[in-house]
Protein backbone atom coordinates (compact mmCIF):
# COMPACT_ATOMS: atom_id res chain seq x y z
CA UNK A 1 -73.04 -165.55 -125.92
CA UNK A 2 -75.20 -165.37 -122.88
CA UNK A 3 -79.10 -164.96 -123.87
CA UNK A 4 -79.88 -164.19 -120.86
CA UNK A 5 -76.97 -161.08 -120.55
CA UNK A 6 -78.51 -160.40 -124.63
CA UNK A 7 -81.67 -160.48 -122.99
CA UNK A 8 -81.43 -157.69 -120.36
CA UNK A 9 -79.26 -156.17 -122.59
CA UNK A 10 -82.20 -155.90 -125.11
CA UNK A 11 -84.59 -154.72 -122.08
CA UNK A 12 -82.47 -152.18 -120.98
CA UNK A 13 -82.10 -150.88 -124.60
CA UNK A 14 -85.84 -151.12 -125.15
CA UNK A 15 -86.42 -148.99 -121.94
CA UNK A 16 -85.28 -145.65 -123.68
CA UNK A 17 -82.30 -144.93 -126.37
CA UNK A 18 -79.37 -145.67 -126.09
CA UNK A 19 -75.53 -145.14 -127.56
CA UNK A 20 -73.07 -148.02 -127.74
CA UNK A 21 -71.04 -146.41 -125.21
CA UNK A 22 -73.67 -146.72 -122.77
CA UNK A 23 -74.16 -150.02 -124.01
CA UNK A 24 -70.70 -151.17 -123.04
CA UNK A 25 -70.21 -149.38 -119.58
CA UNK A 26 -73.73 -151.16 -118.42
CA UNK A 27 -72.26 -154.71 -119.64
CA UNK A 28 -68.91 -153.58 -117.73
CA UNK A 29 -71.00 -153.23 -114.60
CA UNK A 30 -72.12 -156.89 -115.28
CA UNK A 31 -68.64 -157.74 -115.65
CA UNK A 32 -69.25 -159.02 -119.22
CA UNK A 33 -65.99 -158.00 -121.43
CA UNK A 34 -63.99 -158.16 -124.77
CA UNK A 35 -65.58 -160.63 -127.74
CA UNK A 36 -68.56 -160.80 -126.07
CA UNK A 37 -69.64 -157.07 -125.49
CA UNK A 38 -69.25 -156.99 -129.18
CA UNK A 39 -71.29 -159.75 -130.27
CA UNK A 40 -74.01 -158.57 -127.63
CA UNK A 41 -73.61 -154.52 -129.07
CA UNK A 42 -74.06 -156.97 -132.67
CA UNK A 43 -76.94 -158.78 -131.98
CA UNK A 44 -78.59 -155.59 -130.37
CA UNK A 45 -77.66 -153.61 -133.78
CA UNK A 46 -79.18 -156.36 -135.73
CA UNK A 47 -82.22 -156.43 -133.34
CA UNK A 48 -82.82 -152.92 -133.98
CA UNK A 49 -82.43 -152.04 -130.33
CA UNK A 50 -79.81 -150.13 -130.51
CA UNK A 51 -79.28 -147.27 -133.54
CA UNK A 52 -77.47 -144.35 -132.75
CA UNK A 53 -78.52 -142.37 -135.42
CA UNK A 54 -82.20 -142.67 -133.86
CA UNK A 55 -80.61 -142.11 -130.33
CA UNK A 56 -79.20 -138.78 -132.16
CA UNK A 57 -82.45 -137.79 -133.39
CA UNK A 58 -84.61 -138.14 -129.90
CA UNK A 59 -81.83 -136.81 -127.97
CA UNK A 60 -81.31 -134.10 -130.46
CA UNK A 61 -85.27 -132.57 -130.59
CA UNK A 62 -85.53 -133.40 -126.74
CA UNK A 63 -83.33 -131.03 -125.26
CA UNK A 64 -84.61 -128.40 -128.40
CA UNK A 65 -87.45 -128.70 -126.87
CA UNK A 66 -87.62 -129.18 -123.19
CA UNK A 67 -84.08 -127.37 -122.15
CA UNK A 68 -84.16 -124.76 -125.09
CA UNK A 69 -80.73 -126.11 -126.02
CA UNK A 70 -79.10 -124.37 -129.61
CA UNK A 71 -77.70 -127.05 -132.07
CA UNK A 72 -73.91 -126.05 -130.65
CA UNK A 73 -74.44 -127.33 -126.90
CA UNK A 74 -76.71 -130.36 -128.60
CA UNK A 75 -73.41 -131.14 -130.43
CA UNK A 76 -71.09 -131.19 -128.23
CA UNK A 77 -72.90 -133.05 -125.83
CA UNK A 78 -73.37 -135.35 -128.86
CA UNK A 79 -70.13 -135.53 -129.36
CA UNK A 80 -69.27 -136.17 -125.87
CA UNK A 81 -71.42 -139.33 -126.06
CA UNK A 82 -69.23 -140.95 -128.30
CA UNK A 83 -71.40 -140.64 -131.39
CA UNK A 84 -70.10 -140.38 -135.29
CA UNK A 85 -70.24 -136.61 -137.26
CA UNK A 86 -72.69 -138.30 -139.46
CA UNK A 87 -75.15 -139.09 -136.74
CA UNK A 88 -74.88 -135.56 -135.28
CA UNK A 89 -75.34 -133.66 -138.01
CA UNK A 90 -78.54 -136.05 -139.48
CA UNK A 91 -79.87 -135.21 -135.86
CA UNK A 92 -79.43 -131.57 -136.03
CA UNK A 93 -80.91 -131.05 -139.68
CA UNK A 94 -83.97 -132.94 -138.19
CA UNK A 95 -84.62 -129.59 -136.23
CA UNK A 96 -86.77 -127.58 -138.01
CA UNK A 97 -85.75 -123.88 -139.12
CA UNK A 98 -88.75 -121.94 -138.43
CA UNK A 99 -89.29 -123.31 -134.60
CA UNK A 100 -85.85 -123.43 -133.83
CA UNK A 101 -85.65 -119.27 -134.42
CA UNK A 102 -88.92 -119.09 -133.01
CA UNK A 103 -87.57 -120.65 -129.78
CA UNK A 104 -84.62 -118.52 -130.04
CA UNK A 105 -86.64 -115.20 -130.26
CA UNK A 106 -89.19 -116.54 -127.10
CA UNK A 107 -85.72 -117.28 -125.17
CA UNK A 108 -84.65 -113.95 -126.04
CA UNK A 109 -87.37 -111.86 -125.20
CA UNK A 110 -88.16 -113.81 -122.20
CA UNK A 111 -84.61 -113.48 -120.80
CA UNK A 112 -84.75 -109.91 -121.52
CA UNK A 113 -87.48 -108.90 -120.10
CA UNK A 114 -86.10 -110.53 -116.62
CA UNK A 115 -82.90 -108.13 -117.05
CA UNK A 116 -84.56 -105.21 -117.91
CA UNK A 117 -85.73 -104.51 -114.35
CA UNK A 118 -82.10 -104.78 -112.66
CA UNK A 119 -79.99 -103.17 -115.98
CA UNK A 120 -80.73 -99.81 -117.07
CA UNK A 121 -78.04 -99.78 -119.07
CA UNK A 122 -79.36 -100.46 -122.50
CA UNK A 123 -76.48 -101.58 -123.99
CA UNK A 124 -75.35 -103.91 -121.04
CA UNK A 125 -79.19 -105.56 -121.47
CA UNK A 126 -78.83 -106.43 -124.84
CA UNK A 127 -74.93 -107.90 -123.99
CA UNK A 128 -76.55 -109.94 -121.44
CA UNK A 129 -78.97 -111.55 -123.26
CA UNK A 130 -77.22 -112.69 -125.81
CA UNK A 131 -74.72 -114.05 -123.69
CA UNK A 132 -76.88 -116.08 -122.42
CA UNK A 133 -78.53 -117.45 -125.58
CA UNK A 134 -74.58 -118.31 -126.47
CA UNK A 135 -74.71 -119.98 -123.63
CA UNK A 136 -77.99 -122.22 -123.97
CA UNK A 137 -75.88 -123.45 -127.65
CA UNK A 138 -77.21 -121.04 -130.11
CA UNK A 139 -74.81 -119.56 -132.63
CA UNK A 140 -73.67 -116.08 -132.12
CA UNK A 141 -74.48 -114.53 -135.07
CA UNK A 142 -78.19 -115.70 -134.84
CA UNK A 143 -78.53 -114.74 -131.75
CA UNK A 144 -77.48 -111.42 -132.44
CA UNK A 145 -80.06 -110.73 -135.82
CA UNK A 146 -82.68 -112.43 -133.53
CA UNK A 147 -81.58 -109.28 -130.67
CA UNK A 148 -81.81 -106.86 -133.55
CA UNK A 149 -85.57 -108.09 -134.23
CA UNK A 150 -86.60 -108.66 -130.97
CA UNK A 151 -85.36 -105.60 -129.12
């Protein structure tokens, strides 16, 4: 094994999380392969540079809290990362209950009042909203207590 390859490997690991999928494709782009992606994914395990289940976690309350993602789209997005069940749902218990409705009933009322001046329709406002709260991940039938309590 390289130590120089382990080396920026651990640097570019060290810069901000990362999954071992990432891992690989940036040791691809160094054209390192095979038996030695895996003992540098190894060592960087071992290091404690790499930990998916702490990737998870940041990634998980980072777009909670800057994108006003729901645990569905955080999920899948999870998923689509490559990561194990048990890492994505350890991530998603990490959010806590009370600001996660909180959120939910600030994106609700905010997004409502912005179609309330274009919809007079009642019915079609509250149909709106919540399909966009779907839409940001948040389950459907929170979203629709949190429209009974808000509106």
């Amino acid at each position: 094994m390289d130590k120089t390859i382990l080396a920026k490997a651990a640097s570019y690991c060290a810069y901000q999380e990362r999954t071992q999928q990432e891992v690989r494709e940036r040791l691809k782009k160094w054209n390192i392969y095979g038996d030695e992606t895996e003992e540098i994914i190894a060592e960087l395990i071992a290091q404690n540079y790499l930990n998916e289940e702490r990737y998870a976690k940041a990634f998980a309350g980072g777009k909670f809290r800057m994108k006003n993602w729901g645990s569905l789209k955080i999920k899948q997005e999870l998923k689509r990362k490559g990561l194990t069940d048990y890492n994505i749902s350890s991530a998603i218990k990490e959010l806590d209950k009370e600001d996660y409705e909180g959120e939910l009933m600030q994106l609700i009322q905010k997004k409502y009042e912005s179609i309330k001046q274009s919809e007079p329709d009642p019915w079609k406002q509250k149909q709106k909203t919540a399909r966009y709260a779907i839409s940001k991940g948040f389950e459907t039938e929170l979203v629709w207590k949190a429209i009974e309590k808000v509106l």
